[in-house]
Structure formats: structure tokens, C-alpha cells
Protein backbone atom coordinates (compact mmCIF):
# COMPACT_ATOMS: atom_id res chain seq x y z
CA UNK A 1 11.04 -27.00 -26.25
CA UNK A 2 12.22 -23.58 -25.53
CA UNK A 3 16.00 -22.89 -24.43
CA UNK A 4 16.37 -20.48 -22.05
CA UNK A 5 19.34 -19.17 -19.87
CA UNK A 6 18.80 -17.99 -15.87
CA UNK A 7 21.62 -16.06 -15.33
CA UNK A 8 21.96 -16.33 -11.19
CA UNK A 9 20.22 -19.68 -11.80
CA UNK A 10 21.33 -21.13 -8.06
CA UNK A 11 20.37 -17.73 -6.17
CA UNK A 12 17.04 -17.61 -3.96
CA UNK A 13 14.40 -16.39 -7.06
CA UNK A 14 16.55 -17.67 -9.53
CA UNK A 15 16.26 -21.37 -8.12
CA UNK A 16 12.52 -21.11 -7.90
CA UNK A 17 12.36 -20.37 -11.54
CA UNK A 18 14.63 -22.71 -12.75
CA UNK A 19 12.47 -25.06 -11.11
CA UNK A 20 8.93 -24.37 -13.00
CA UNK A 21 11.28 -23.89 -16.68
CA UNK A 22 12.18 -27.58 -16.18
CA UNK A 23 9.17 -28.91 -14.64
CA UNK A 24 7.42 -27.41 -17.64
CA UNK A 25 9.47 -28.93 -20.00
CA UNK A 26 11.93 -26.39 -21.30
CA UNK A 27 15.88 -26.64 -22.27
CA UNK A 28 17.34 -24.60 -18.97
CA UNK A 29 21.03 -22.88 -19.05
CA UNK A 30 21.73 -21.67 -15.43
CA UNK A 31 24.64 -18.96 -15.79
CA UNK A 32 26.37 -18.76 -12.07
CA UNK A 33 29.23 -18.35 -10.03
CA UNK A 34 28.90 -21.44 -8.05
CA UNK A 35 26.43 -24.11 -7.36
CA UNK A 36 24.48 -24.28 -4.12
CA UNK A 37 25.83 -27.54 -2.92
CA UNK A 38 24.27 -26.67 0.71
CA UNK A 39 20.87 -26.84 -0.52
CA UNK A 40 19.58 -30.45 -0.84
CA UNK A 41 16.07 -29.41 -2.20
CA UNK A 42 17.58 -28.56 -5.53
CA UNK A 43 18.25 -30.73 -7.91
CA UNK A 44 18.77 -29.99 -11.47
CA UNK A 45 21.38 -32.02 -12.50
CA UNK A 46 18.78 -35.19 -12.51
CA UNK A 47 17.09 -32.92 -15.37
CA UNK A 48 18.12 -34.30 -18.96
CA UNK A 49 17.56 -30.66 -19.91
CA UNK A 50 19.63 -28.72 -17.18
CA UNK A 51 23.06 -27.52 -18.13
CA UNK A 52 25.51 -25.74 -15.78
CA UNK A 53 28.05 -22.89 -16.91
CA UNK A 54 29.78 -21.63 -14.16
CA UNK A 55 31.08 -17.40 -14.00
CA UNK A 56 30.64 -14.31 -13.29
CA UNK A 57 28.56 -12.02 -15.30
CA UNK A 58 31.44 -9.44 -15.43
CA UNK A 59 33.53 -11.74 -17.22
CA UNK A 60 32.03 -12.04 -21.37
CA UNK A 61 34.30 -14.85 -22.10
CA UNK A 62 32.63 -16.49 -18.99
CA UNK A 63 28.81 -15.39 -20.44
CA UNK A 64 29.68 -16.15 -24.06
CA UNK A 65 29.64 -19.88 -23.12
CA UNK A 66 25.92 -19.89 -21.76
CA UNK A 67 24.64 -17.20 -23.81
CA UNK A 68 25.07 -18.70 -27.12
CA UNK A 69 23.45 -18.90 -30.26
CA UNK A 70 19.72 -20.46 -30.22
CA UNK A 71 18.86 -19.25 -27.24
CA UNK A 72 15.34 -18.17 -27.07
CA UNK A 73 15.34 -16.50 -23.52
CA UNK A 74 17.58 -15.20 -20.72
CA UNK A 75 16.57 -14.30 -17.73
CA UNK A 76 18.68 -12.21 -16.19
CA UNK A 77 18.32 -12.42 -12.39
CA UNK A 78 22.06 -12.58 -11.29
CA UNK A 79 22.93 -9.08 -9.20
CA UNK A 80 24.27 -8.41 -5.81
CA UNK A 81 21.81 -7.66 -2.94
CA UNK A 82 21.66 -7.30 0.62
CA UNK A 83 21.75 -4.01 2.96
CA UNK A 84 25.44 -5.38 3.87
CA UNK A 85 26.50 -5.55 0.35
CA UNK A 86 25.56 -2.24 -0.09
CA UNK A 87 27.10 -0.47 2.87
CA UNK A 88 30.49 -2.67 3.03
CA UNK A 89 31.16 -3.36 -1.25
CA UNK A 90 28.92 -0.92 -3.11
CA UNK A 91 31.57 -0.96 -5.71
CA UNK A 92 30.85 -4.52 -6.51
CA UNK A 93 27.08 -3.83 -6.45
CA UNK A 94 27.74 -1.35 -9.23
CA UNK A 95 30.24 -3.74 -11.13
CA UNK A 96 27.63 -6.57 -11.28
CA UNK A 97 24.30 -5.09 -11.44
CA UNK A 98 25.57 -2.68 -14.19
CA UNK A 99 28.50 -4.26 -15.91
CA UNK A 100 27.02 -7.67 -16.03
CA UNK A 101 23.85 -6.42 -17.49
CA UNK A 102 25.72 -4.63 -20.12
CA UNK A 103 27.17 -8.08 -21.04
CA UNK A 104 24.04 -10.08 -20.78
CA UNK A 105 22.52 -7.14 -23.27
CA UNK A 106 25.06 -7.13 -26.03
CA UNK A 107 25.03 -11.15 -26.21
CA UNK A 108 21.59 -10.97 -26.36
CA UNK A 109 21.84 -8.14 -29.51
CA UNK A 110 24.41 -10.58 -31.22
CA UNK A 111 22.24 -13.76 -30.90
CA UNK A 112 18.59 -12.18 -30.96
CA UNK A 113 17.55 -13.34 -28.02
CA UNK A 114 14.74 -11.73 -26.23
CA UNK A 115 15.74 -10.47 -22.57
CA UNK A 116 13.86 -10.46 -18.90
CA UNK A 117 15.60 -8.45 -16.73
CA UNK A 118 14.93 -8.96 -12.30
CA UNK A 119 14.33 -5.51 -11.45
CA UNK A 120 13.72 -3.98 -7.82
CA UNK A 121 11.10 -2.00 -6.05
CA UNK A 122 14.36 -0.15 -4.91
CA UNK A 123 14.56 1.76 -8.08
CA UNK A 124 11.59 4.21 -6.50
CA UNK A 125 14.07 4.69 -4.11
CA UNK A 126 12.31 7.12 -0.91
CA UNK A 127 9.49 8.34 -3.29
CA UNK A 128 7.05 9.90 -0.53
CA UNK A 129 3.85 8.70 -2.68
CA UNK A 130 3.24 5.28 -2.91
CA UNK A 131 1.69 3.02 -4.20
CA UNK A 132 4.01 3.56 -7.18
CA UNK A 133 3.18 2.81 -10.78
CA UNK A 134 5.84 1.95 -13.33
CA UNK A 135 6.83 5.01 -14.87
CA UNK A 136 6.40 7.04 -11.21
CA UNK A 137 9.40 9.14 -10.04
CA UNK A 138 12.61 8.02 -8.96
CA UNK A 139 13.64 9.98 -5.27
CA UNK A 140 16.49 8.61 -4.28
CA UNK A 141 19.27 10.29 -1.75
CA UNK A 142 22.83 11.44 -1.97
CA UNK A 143 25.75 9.70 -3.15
CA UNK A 144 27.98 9.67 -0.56
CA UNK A 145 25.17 7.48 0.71
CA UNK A 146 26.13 3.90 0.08
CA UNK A 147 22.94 2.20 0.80
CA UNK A 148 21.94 3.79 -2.72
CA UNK A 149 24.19 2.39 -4.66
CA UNK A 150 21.80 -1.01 -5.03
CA UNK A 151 18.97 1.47 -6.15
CA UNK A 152 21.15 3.41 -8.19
CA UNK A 153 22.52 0.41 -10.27
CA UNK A 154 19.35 -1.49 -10.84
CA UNK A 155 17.93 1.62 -11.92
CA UNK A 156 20.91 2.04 -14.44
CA UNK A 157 20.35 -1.36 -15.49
CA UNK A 158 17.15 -0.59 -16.79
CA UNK A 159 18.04 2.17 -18.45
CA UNK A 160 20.61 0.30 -20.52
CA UNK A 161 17.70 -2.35 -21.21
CA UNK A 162 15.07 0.15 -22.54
CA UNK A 163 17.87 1.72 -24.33
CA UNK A 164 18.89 -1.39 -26.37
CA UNK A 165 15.65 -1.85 -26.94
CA UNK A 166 15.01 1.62 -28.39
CA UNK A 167 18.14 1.57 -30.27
CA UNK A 168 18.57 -2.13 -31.74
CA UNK A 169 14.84 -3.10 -31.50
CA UNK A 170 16.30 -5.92 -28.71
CA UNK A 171 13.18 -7.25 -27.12
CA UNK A 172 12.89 -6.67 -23.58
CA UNK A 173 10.93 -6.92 -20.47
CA UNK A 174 11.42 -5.57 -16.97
CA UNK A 175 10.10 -7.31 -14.12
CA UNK A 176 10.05 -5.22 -10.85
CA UNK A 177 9.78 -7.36 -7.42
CA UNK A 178 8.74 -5.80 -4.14
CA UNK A 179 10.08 -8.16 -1.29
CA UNK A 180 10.21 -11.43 -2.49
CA UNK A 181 10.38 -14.30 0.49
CA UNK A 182 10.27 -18.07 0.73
CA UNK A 183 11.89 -21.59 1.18
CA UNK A 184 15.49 -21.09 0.33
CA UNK A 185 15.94 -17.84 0.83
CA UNK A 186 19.46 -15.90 2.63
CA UNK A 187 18.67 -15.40 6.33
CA UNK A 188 19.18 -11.84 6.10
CA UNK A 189 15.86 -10.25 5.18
CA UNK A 190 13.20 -9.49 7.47
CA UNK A 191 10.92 -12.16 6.92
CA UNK A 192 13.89 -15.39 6.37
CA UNK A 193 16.03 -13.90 9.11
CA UNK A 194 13.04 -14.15 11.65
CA UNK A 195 11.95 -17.75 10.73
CA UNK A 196 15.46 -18.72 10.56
CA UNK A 197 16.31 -16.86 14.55
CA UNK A 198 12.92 -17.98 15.55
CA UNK A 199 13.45 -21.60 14.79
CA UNK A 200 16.65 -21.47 16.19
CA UNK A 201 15.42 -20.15 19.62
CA UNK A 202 16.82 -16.72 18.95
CA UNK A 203 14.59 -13.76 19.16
CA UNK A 204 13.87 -12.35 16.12
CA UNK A 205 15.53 -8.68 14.99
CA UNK A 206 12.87 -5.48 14.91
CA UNK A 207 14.44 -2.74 13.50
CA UNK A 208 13.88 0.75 14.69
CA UNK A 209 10.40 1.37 15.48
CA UNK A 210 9.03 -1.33 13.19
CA UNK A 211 6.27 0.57 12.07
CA UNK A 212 8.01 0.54 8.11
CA UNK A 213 5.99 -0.86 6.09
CA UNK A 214 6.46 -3.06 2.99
CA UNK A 215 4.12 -5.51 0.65
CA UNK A 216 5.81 -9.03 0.97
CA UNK A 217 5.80 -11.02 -2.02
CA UNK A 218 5.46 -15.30 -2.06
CA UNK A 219 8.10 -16.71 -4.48
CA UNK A 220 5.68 -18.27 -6.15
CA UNK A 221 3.77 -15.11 -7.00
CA UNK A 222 6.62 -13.66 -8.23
CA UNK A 223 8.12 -16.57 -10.73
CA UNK A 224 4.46 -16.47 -11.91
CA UNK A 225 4.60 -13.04 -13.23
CA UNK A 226 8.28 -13.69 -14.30
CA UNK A 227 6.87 -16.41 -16.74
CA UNK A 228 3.63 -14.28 -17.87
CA UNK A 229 5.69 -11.70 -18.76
CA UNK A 230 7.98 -13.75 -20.83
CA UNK A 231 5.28 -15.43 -22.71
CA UNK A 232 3.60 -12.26 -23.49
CA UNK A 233 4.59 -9.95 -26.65
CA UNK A 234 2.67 -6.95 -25.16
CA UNK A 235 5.28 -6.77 -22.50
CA UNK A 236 8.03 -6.16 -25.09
CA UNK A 237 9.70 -2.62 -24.36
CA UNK A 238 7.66 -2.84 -21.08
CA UNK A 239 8.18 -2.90 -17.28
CA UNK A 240 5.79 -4.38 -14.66
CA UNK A 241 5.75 -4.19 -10.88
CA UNK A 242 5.38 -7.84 -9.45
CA UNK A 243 4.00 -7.22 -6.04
CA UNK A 244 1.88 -7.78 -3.25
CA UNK A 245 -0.67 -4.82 -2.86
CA UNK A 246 -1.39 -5.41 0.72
CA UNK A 247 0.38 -3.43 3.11
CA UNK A 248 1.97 -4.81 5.82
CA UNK A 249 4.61 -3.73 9.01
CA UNK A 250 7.43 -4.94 10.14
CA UNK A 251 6.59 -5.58 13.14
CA UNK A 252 3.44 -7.47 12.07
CA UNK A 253 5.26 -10.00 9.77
CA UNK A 254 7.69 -10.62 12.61
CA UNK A 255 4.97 -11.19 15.04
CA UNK A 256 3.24 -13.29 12.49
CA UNK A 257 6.27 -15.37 12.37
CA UNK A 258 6.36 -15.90 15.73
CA UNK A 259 2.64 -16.87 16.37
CA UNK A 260 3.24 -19.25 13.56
CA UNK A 261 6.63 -20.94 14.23
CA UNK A 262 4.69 -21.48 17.68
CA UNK A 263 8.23 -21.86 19.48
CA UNK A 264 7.43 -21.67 23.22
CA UNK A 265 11.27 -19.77 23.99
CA UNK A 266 10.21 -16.64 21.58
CA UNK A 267 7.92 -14.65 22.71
CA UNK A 268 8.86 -11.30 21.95
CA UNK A 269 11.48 -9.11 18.97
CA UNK A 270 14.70 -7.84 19.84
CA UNK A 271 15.26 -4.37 18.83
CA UNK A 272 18.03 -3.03 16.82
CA UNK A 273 18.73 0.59 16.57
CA UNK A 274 19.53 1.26 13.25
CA UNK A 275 21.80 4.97 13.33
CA UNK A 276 23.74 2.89 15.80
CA UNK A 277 24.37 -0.23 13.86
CA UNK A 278 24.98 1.45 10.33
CA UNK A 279 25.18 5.78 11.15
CA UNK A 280 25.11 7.54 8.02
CA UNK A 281 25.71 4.81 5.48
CA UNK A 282 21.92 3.72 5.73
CA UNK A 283 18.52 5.07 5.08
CA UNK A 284 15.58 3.09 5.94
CA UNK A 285 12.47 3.79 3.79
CA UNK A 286 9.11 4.03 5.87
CA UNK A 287 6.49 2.53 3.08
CA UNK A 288 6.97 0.79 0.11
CA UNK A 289 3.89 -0.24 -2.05
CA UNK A 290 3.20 -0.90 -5.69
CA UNK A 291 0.74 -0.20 -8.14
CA UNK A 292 0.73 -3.92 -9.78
CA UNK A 293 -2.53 -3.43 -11.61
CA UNK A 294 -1.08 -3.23 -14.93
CA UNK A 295 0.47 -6.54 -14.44
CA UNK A 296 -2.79 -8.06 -13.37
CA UNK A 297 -4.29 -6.32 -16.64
CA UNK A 298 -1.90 -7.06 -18.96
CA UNK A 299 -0.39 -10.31 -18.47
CA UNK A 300 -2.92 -11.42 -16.16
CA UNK A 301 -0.96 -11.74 -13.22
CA UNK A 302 -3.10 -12.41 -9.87
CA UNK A 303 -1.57 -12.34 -6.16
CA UNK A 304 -2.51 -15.84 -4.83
CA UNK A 305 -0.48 -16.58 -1.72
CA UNK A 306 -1.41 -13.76 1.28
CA UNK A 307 1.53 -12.88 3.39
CA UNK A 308 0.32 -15.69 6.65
CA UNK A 309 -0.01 -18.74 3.90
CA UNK A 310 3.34 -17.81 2.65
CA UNK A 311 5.12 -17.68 5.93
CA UNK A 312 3.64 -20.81 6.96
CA UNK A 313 4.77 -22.81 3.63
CA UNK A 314 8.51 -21.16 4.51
CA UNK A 315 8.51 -22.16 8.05
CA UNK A 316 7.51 -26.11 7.42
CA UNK A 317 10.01 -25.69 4.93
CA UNK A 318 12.38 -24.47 6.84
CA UNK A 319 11.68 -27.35 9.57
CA UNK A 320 11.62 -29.82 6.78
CA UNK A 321 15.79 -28.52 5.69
CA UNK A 322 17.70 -28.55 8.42
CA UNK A 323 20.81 -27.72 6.58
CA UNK A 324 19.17 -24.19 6.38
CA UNK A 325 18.85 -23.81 10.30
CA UNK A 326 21.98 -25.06 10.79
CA UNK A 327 23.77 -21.52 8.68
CA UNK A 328 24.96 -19.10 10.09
CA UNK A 329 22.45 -16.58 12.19
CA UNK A 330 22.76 -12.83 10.70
């Protein structure tokens, strides 16, 4: 049995991974600031195996109570996200995403526990050359831009990780995700907040010209690679983009929602103007894609749910949870 922490254990990835530790067996540690009472799917306190330490990855006291000695693994997925975060509490994003991984780090020096840290596709920021590898340039905009304070942090983050690494020998692994969707997830990214508007007989929210592209990733897919790359010593002092390669628009993956969800009232997107809603705090990036070969060479990693499987599973279960239809619309 291996004993692993999930810091951000009850968050959207973070649940799906707790998930496949325990249904594989291992001793799982989720380190969070609250339960998700809301969401009846999970479970984990039926799990002989499942332990719950509640606080805030700023706090050490807090962390010093999950991340203890004999821990093989921790998974460090907790961090603030969200385009709103961002723009109205960037100061928080920096705390948490930079702080807290500073304190998950040194626990994980003291006890010799070997570290998986959630990265973002964000850290290649507006880069004008996709698809990016890993060690491609960062190109990221100015600082009295708040919408890069999420990039900015994450990418700090990972400087602090390969730096413990290089100074302490602390093995680590980076894990980059490019648009992660699914059951479960907060109704504010493109592909959750159309399912969950659609479903609810809302139109669904196109912003700008919807012609930005990204590469959405199943959940599945990307807990997959999170567990190949934990299992793997060649990833040690590495980083991997976990990611769709398949490029897809916004405004195809809403209207693939819609012609999926099937609901007779939708028909069509609503479209938000961006400079109005946000003005200078916000840059949109037109094309995000990464290079995820070295994953697939590496550890092995393979893509298997395409972007119109994976909204399907999320709609029926979306359908199947009404709790989640009945939150609040964003």
C-alpha cells in the first residue's frame, strides 16, 4: 500500500484522482480547506483508507498534520484558478499558488517524500508559437495586468520545485494540464459553463469572436498521466505537458455542446464582449496547443477520450446530479 497525500483533494481534478488512488488500493490523505458536501458522487469517507485534514496550504501548522512522516507521495494540486480569481484577488492567487507550494516543498525535504506538482498550460503564457514543448519560452504580458498573475505564480511554483530538486536532490515531477473538463467540474469554464447554461435552458456564453482556440483535455486523460508520471523514476527532475493535441474552437465545443445536450430551447450562443466585461485587466490568448509527445514517449501516456465522447460522458453526468444544475449559473 502506498500513502499518498492530494493536497486540494475535494477540488474538480483533485477529486478525480483521489478516486483512482483509492480504487487502486492506496492509503489516501486529502489536504483541503473544506469538504464538498454539495457533491453526492463523492464519497471517500466509506474508504477504510481515506483520511481528511482540513486547511489551507498557507498555513504549515495546518500542512504539517497531513504531510507527515511516511508519506510516500503528495500530490500537490491545491491552487486558486479561475479568470475571476485572477482579475478580482490576484493577491490570493499569488499567496496560494506560491506560498503554499513553498510549504508543501519544505515538508516534503524534511520527510523525503517525492513531490507531483499540478502545473498549467498558462505558464506559456501568449507564446505566438504553439504547439509548445516543455522547456519552450515563457511570453507572458505586463504586470499591471492582473489576469497574469495565475501564469505568473504557477510558473514561480515550478521554479521553486526544480530548484529544490537541484539543490536538496528532492524528487520531483511537474505535470502541465491544458484545459482539463468533466463531471464535477466549477461552471465557469467554457466547456462546464455551457453544459451547465445549456441544461438549464440558458444560452450558452461565446466569448468575443470565438474563433480562440484551445486542446480540451477529459479528466480521465489527465489523472492518467498524473499517475504515470508518479510511478515513473524517469520523470524525476522532469516536467510533462498532459494534453489533448487536437485543436479545437470555442465556438465549436460550444456548438458541440449544444448538438449534444439536444435541448430544443438552445439553439444558438450568446455573445459576450470581452474589453467590455473585463477592459484592461484581461487578455485572452488566441491558440493554445501542446507538444505532449514526450509524455506519450516517456511515460507512455496516450489521449483516449476525443473532445465529443468527453462532453457527452459530462452532460449524462450532469443530468444524472442534479445538485450540480441546481448552482448557481456564472
Amino acid at each position: 500500500m502506498t500513502n499518498v497525500v492530494v493536497t486540494g483533494g475535494y477540488g474538480f481534478i483533485g477529486s478525480h484522482l483521489v478516486s483512482a488512488l483509492l480504487n487502486r488500493g492506496d492509503s489516501v490523505t486529502v489536504f483541503d480547506f473544506a469538504k464538498n458536501a454539495r457533491d453526492t458522487s463523492i464519497d471517500f469517507d466509506r474508504h477504510p483508507n481515506f483520511r481528511f485534514v482540513q486547511g489551507d496550504v498557507t498555513d504549515v501548522t495546518a500542512l504539517e498534520e497531513a504531510l507527515i512522516p511516511g508519506v510516500d507521495t503528495v500530490f500537490h494540486l491545491a491552487a486558486v484558478v479561475g479568470v475571476k480569481n485572477y482579475l478580482n484577488d490576484p493577491l490570493r492567487v499569488l499567496d496560494v499558488n506560491v506560498t503554499g507550494t513553498r510549504n508543501v516543498l519544505e515538508l516534503s525535504r524534511r520527510h523525503g517524500t517525492r513531490v507531483v506538482f499540478a502545473s498549467t498550460s498558462e505558464v506559456f503564457g501568449k507564446n505566438p508559437n504553439p504547439p509548445f514543448a516543455e522547456d519552450d519560452d515563457r511570453v507572458v504580458g505586463s504586470t499591471r495586468t492582473a489576469r497574469w498573475s495565475y501564469s505568473t505564480s504557477k510558473a514561480m511554483a515550478e521554479h521553486l520545485v526544480f530548484a529544490m530538486h537541484d539543490a536538496y536532490g528532492l524528487p520531483v515531477t511537474v505535470v502541465r494540464y491544458f484545459n482539463v473538463y468533466g463531471p464535477r467540474q466549477n461552471p465557469i469554464f467554457v466547456i462546464s459553463q455551457s453544459i451547465h447554461r445549456i441544461l438549464n435552458g440558458h444560452r450558452p456564453l461565446l466569448y468575443d469572436s470565438g474563433d480562440q482556440s484551445r486542446c480540451f483535455t477529459y479528466v480521465d486523460d489527465a489523472v492518467a498521466g498524473t499517475l504515470l508520471a508518479s510511478e515513473s523514476s524517469i520523470a524525476i527532475g522532469e516536467a510533462f505537458n498532459i494534453g489533448s493535441m487536437t485543436e479545437t474552437t470555442m465556438r465549436d465545443a460550444v456548438e458541440l455542446a449544444i448538438k449534444i445536450a439536444g435541448v430544443d430551447s438552445v439553439h444558438e450562443a450568446e455573445t459576450v464582449d470581452t474589453a467590455a466585461l473585463y477592459g484592461g485587466r484581461y487578455e485572452d490568448i488566441p491558440r493554445r496547443i501542446p507538444d505532449s509527445t514526450k509524455a506519450q514517449r516517456e511515460l507512455g501516456w496516450q489521449l483516449r477520450v476525443d473532445v465529443e465522447e468527453g462532453i457527452r460522458r459530462t452532460i449524462e453526468w450532469a443530468r444524472a446530479n442534479p445538485w450540480y444544475l441546481k448552482g448557481p449559473k456564472e
